[in-house]
PDB file of N, CA and C in Angstrom:
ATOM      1  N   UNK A   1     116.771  70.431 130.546  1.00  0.00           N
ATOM      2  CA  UNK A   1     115.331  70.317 130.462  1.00  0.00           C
ATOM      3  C   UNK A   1     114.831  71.177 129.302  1.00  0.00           C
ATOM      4  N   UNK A   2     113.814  70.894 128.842  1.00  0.00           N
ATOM      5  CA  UNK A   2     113.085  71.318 127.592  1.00  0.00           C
ATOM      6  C   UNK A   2     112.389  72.601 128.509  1.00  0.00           C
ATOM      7  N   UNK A   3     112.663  73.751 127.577  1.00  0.00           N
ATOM      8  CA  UNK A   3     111.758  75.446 127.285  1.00  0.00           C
ATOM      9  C   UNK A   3     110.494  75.218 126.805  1.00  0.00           C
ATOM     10  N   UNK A   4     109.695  75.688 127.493  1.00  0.00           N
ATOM     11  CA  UNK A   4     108.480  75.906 126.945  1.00  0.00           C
ATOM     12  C   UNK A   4     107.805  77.061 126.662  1.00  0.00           C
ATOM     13  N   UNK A   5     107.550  77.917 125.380  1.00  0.00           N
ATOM     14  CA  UNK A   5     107.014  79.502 125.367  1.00  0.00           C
ATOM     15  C   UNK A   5     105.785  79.413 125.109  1.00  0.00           C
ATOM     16  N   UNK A   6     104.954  80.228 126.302  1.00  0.00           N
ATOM     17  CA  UNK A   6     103.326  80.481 125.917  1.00  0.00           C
ATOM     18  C   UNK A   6     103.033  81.669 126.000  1.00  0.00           C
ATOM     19  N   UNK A   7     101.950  81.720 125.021  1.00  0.00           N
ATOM     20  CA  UNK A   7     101.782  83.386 124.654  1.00  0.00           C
ATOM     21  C   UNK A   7     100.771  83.732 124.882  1.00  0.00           C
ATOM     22  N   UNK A   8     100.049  84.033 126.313  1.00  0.00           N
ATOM     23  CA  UNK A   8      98.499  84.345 126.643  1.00  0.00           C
ATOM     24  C   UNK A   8      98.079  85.150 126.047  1.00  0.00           C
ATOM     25  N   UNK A   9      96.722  84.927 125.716  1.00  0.00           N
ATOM     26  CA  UNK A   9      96.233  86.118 125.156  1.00  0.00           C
ATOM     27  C   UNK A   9      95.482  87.517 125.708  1.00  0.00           C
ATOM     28  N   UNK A  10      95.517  86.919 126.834  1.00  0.00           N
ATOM     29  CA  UNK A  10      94.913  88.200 127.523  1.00  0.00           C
ATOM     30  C   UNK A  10      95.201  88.435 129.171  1.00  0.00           C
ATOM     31  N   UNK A  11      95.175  88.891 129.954  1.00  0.00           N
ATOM     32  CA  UNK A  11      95.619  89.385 131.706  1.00  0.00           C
ATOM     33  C   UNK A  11      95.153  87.949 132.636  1.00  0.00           C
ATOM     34  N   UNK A  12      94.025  87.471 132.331  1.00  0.00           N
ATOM     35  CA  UNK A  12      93.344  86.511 132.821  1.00  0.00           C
ATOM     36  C   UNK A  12      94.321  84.901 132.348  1.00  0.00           C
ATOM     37  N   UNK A  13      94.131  85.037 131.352  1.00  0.00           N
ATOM     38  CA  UNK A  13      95.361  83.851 130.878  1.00  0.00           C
ATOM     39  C   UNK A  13      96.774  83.791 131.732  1.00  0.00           C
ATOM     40  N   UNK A  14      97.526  85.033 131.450  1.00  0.00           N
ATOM     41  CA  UNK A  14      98.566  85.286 131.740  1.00  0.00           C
ATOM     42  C   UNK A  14      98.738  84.769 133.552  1.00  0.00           C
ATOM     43  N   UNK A  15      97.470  85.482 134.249  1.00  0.00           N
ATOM     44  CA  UNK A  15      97.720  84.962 135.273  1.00  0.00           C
ATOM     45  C   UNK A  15      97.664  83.828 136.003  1.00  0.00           C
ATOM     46  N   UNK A  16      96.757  82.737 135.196  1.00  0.00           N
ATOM     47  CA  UNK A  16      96.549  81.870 135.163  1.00  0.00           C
ATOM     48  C   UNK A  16      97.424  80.708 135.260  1.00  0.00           C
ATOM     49  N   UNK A  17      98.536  81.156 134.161  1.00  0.00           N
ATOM     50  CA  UNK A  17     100.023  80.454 133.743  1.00  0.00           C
ATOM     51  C   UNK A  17     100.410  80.265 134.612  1.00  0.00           C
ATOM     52  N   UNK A  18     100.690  81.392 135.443  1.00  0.00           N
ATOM     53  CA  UNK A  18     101.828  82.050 136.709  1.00  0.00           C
ATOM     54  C   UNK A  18     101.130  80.955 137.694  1.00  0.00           C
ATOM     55  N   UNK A  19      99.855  81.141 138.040  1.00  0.00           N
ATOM     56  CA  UNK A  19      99.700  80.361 139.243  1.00  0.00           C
ATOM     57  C   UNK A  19     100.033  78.652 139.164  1.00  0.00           C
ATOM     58  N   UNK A  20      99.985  78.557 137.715  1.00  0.00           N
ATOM     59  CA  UNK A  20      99.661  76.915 137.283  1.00  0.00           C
ATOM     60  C   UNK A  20     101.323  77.025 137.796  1.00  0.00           C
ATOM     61  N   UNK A  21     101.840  77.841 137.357  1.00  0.00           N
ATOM     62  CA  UNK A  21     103.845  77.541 137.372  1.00  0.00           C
ATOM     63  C   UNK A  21     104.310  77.515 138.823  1.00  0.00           C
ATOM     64  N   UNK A  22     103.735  78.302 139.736  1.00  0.00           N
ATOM     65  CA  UNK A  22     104.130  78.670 141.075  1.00  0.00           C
ATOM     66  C   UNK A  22     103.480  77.367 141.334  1.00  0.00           C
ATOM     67  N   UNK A  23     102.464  76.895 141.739  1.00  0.00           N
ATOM     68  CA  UNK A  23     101.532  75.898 142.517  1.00  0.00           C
ATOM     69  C   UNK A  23     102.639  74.346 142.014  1.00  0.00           C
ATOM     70  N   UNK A  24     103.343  74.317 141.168  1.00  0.00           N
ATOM     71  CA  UNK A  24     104.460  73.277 140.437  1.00  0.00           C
ATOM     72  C   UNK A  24     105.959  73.717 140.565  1.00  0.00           C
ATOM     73  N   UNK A  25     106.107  74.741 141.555  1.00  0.00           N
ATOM     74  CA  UNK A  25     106.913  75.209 141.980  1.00  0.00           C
ATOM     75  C   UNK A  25     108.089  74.884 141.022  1.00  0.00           C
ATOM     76  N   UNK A  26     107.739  75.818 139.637  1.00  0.00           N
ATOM     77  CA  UNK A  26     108.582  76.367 138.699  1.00  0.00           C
ATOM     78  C   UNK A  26     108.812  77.521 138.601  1.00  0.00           C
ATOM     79  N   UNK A  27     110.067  77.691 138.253  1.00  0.00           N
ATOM     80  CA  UNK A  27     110.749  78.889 137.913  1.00  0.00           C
ATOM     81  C   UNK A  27     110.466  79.213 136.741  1.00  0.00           C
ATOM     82  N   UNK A  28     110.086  80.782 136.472  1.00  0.00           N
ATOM     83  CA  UNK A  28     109.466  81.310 135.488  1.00  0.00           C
ATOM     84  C   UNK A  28     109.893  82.827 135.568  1.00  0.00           C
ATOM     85  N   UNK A  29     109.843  82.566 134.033  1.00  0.00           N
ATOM     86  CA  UNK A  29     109.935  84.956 133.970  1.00  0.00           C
ATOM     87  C   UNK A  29     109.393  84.966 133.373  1.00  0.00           C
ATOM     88  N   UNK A  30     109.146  86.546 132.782  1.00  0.00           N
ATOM     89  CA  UNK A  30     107.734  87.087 131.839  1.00  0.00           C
ATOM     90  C   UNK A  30     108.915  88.571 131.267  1.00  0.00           C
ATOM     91  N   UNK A  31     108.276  88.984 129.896  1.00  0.00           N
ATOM     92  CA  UNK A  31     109.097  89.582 129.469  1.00  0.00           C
ATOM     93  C   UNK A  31     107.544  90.146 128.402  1.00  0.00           C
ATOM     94  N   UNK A  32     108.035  91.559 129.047  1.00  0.00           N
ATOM     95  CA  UNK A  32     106.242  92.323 128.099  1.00  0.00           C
ATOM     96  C   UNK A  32     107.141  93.093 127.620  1.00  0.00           C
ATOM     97  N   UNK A  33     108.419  93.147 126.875  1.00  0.00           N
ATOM     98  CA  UNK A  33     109.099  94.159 126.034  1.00  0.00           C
ATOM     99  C   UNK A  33     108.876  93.842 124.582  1.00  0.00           C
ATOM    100  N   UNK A  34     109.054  94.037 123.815  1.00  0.00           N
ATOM    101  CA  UNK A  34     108.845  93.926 122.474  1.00  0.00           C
ATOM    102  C   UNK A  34     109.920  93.845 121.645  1.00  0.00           C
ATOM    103  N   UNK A  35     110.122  92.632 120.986  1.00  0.00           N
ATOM    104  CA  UNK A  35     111.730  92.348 120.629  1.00  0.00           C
ATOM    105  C   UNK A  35     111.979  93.262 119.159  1.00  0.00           C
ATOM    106  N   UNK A  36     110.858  94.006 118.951  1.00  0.00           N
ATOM    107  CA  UNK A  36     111.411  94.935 117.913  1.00  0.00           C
ATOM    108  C   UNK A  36     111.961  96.198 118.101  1.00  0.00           C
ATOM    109  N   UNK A  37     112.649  97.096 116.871  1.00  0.00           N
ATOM    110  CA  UNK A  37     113.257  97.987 117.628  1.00  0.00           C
ATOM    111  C   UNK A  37     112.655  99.443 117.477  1.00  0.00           C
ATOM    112  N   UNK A  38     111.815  99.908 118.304  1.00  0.00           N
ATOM    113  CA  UNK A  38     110.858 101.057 118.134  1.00  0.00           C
ATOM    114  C   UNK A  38     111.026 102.073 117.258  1.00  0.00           C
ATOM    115  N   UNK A  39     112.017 102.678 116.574  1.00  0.00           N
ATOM    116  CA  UNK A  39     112.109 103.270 115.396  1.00  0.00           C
ATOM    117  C   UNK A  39     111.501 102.046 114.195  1.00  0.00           C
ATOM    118  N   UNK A  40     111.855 101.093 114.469  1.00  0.00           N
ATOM    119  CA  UNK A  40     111.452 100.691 113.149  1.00  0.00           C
ATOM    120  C   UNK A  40     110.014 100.351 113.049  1.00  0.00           C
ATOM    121  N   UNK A  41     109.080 100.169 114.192  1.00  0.00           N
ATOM    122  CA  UNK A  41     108.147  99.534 114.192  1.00  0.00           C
ATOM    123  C   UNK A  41     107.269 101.009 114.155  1.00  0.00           C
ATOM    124  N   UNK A  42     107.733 102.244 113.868  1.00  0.00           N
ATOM    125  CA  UNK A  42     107.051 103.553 113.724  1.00  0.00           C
ATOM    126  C   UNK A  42     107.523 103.593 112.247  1.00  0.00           C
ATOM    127  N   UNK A  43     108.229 103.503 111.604  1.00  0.00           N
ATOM    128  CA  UNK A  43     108.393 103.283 109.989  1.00  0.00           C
ATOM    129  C   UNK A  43     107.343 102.746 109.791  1.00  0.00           C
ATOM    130  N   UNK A  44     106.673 101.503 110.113  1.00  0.00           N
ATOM    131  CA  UNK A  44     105.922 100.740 109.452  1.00  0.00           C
ATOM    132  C   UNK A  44     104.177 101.043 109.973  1.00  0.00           C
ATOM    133  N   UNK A  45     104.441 101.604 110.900  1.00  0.00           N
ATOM    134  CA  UNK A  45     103.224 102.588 111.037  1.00  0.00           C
ATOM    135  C   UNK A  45     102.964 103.797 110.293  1.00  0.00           C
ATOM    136  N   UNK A  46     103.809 104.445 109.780  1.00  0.00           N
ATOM    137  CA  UNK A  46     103.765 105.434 109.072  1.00  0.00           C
ATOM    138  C   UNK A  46     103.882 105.028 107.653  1.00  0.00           C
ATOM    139  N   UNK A  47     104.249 104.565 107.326  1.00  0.00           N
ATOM    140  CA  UNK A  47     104.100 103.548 106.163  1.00  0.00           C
ATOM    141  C   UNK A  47     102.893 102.853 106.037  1.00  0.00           C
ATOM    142  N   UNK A  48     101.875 102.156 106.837  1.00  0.00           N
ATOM    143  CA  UNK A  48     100.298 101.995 106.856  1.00  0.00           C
ATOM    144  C   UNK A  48      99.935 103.215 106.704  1.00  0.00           C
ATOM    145  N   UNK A  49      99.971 103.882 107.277  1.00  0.00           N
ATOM    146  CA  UNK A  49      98.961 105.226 107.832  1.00  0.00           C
ATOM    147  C   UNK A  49      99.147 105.822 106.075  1.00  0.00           C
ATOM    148  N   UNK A  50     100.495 106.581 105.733  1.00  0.00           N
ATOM    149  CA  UNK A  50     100.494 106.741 104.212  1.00  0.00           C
ATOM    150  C   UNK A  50      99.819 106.404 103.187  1.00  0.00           C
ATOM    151  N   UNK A  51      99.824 104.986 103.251  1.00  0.00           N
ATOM    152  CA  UNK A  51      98.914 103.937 102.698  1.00  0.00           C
ATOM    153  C   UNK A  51      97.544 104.384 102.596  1.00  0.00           C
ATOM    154  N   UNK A  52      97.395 104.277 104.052  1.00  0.00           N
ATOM    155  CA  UNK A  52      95.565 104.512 103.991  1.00  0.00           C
ATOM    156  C   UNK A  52      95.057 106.135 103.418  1.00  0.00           C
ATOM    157  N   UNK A  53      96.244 106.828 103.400  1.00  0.00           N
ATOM    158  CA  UNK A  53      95.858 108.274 103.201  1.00  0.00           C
ATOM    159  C   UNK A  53      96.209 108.484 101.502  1.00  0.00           C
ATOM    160  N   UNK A  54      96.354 107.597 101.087  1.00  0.00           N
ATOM    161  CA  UNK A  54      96.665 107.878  99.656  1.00  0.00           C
ATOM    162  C   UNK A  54      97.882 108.266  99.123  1.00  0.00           C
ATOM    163  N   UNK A  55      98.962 107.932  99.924  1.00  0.00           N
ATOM    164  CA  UNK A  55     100.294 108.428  99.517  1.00  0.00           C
ATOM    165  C   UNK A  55     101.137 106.936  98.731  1.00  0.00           C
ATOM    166  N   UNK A  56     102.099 107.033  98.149  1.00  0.00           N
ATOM    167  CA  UNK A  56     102.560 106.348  98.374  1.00  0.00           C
ATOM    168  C   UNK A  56     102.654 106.075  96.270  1.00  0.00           C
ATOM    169  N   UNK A  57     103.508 104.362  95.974  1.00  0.00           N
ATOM    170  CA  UNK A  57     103.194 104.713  94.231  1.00  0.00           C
ATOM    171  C   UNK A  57     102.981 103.271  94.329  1.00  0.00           C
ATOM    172  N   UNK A  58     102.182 103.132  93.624  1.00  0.00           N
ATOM    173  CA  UNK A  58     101.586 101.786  92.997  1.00  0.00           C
ATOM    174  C   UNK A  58     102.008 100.583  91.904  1.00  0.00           C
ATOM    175  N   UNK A  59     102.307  99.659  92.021  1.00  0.00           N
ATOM    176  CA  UNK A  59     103.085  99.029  91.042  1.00  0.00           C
ATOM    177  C   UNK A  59     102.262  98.131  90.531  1.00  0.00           C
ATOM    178  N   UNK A  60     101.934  97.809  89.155  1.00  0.00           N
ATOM    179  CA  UNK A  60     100.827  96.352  88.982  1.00  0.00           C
ATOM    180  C   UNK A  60     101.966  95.342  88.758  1.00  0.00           C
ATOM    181  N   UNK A  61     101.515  94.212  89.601  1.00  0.00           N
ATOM    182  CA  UNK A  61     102.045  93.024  89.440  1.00  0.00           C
ATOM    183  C   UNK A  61     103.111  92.877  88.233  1.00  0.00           C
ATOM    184  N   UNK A  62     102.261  93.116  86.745  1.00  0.00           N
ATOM    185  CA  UNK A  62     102.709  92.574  85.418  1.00  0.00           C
ATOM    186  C   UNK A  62     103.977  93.597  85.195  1.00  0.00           C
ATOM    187  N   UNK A  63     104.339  94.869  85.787  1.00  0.00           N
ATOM    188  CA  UNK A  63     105.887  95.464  86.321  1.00  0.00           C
ATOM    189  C   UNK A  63     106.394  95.506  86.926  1.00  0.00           C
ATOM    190  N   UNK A  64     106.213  94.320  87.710  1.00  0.00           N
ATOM    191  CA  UNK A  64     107.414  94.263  88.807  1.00  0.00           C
ATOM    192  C   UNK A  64     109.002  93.950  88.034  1.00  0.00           C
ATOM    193  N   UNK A  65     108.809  93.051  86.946  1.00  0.00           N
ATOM    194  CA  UNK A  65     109.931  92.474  86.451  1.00  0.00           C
ATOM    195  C   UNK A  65     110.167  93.271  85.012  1.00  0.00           C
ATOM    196  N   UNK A  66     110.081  94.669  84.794  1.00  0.00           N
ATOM    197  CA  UNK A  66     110.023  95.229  83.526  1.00  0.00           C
ATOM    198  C   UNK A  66     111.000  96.355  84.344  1.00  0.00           C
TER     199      UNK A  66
END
């Protein structure tokens, strides 16, 4: 049988799903982990944050390839 992934957007949605799935007496899981890997997704926060604070070195376009 064909997978189907939906991505509610909010608590109200989410629960919504569940009842539509139970009341059709489907089998269902839910998975609120985050398939990235938390060191890296704090690199790239700190890497924004840098950003916004003025750190960081600037390249113009016309040197990227020089």
């Amino acid at each position: 049988m064909d997978t189907i992934l939906i991505r509610p957007k909010n608590k109200t949605q989410l629960e919504a799903i569940k009842a539509f799935a139970k009341a059709l007496k489907m089998d269902f899981e839910t998975n609120s982990e985050s398939p990235y890997d938390p060191d890296f997704v704090k690199k790239i926060l700190d890497g924004r944050e840098d950003v916004k604070n003025g750190k960081g070195v600037k390249i113009a376009v016309e040197d990227l390839w020089k």
